[in-house]
Protein backbone atom coordinates (compact mmCIF):
# COMPACT_ATOMS: atom_id res chain seq x y z
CA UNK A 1 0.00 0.00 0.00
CA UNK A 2 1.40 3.18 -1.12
CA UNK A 3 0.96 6.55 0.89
CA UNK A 4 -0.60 9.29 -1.43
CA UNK A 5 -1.62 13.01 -0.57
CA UNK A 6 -4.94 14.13 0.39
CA UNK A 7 -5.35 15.63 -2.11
CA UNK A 8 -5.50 12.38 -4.12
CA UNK A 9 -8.26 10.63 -2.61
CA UNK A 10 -12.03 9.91 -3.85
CA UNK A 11 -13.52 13.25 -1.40
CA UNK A 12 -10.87 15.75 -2.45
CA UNK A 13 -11.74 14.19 -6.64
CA UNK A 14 -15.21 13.94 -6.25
CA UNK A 15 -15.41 17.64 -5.15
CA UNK A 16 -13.25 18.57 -7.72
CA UNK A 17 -15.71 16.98 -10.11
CA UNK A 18 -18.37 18.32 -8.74
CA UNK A 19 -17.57 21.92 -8.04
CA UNK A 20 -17.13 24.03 -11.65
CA UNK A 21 -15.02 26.94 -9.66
CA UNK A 22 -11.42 27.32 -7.89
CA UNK A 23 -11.80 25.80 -4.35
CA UNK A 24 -9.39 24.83 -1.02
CA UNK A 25 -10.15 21.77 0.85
CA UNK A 26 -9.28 21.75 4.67
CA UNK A 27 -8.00 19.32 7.17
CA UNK A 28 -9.01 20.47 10.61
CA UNK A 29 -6.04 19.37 13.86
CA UNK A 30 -7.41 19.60 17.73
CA UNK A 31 -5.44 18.78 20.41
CA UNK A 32 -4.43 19.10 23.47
CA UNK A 33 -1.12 20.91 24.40
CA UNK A 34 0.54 21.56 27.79
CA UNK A 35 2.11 24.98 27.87
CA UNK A 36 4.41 24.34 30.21
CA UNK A 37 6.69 20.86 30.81
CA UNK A 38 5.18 19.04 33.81
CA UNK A 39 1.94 21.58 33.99
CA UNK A 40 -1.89 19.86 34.76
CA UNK A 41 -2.89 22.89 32.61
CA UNK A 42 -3.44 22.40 29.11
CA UNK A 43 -5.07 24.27 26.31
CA UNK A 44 -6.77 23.28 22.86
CA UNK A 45 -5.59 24.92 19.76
CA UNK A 46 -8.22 24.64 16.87
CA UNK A 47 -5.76 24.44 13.59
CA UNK A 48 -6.67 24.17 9.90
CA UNK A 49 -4.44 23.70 6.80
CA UNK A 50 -4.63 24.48 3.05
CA UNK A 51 -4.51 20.90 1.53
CA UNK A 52 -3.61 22.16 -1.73
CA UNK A 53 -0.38 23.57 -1.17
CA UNK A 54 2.53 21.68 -1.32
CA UNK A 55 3.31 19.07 1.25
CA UNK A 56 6.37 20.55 1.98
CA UNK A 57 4.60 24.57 2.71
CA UNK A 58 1.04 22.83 4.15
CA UNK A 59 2.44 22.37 7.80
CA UNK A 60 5.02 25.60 7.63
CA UNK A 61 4.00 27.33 10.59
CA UNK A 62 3.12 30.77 8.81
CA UNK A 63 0.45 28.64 6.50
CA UNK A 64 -1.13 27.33 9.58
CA UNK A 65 -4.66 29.08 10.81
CA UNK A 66 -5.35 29.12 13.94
CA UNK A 67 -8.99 28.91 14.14
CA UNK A 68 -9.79 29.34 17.95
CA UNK A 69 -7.97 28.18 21.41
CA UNK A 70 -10.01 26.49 24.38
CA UNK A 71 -7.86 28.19 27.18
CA UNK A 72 -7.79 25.53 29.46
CA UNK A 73 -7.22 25.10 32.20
CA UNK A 74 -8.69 22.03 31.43
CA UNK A 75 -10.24 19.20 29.30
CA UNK A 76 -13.61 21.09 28.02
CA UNK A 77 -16.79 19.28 28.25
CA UNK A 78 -18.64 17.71 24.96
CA UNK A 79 -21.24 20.82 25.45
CA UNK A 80 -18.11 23.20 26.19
CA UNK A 81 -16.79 22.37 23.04
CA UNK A 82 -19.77 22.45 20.99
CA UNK A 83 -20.56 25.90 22.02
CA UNK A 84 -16.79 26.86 21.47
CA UNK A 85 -17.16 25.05 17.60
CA UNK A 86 -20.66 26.54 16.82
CA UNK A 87 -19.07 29.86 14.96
CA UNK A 88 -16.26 28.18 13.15
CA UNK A 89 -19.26 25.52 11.70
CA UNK A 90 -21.32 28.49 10.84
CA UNK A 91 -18.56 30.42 9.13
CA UNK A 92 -17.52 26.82 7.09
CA UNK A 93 -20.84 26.30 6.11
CA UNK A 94 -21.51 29.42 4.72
CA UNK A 95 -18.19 29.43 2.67
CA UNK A 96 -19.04 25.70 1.27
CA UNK A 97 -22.45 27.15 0.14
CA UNK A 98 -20.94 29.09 -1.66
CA UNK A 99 -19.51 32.43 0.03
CA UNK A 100 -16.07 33.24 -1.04
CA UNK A 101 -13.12 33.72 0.26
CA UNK A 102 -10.53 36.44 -0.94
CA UNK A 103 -6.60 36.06 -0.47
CA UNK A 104 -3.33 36.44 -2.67
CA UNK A 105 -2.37 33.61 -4.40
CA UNK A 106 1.69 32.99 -5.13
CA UNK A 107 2.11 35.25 -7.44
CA UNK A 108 0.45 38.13 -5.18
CA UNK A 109 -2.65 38.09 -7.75
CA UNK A 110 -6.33 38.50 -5.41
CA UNK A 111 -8.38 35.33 -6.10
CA UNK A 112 -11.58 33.58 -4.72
CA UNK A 113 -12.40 30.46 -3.93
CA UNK A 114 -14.88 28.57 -1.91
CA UNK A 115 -14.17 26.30 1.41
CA UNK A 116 -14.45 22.90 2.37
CA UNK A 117 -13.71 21.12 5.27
CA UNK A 118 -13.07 17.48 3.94
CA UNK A 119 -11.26 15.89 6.76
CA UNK A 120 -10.39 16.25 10.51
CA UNK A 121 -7.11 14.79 11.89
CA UNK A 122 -7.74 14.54 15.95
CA UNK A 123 -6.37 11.67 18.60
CA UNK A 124 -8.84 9.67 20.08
CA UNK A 125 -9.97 11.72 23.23
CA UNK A 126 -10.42 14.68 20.96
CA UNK A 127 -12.25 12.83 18.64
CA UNK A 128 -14.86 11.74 21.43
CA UNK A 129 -14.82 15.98 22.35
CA UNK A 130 -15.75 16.77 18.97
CA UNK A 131 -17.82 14.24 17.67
CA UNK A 132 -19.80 13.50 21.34
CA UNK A 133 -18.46 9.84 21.50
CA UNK A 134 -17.96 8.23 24.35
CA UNK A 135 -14.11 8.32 26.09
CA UNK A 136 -12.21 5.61 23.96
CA UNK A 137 -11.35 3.45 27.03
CA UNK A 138 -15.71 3.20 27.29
CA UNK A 139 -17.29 -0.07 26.46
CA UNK A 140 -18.33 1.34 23.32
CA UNK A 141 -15.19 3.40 22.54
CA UNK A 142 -14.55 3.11 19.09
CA UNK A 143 -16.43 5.89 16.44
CA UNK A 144 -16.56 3.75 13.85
CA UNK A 145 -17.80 0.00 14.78
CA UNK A 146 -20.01 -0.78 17.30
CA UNK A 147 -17.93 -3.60 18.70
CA UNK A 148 -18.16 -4.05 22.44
CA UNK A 149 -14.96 -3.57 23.72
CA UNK A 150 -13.91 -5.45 27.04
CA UNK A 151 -10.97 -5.42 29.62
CA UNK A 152 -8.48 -7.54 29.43
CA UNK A 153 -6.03 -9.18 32.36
């Protein structure tokens, strides 16, 4: 099995196909991060890249936007976070519908394009945050089977 870009896959085609106008596709990153070495603290930056730049450019820092930061000092709760998410959807939903977005393009020409968010990259207890799964040690961890899952000696 061979790795290929995002960019490459069926969503990332199929929207290609689909949509008759310049797009960008995004990959959405939450995590959790402790400021400081040894700190109980942590905070939750809310990070999207461009998937159509270059591999090599996508994760530069400067390409990076940071879409919002749950300051901590702890874990958020499942409704903490959906309130937090609610105006990033909004704003993503109204630039897939068709809303465009304005910025300079390499060679400092303005351009348009419309937004979608095709993927989301998280670890597993973000992924039960965001998506209001249950904590991935639970009996019914996983979010995508439904297979029991039990402890083991």
């Amino acid at each position: 099995m061979s790795m290929t870009d995002i960019c490459d896959g069926a969503l990332h085609q199929k929207l290609q196909s689909r949509i008759q106008e310049s797009f960008l596709a995004l990959t959405l990153n939450v995590d959790r991060i402790q400021p400081n070495k040894g700190s109980q603290k942590t905070i939750w930056p809310i990070l999207l890249v461009i998937n159509e730049l270059p591999l090599k450019r996508r994760f530069a820092i400067e390409n990076i936007i940071l879409a919002g930061v749950w300051p901590g000092p702890s874990k958020p709760s499942r409704t903490e976070m959906s309130l937090f998410f609610r105006p990033l959807v909004e704003e993503l939903v109204t630039l897939e519908q068709g809303a465009k977005f304005q910025y300079q393009d390499d060679n400092n020409s303005s351009t348009s394009a419309r937004i979608f968010l095709i993927g989301a990259c998280c670890d597993k207890p973000a992924q039960a945050l965001l998506q209001f799964l249950p904590e991935p040690i639970a009996t019914f961890g996983c979010g995508r089977c439904e297979v029991e899952g039990r402890v083991s000696d």
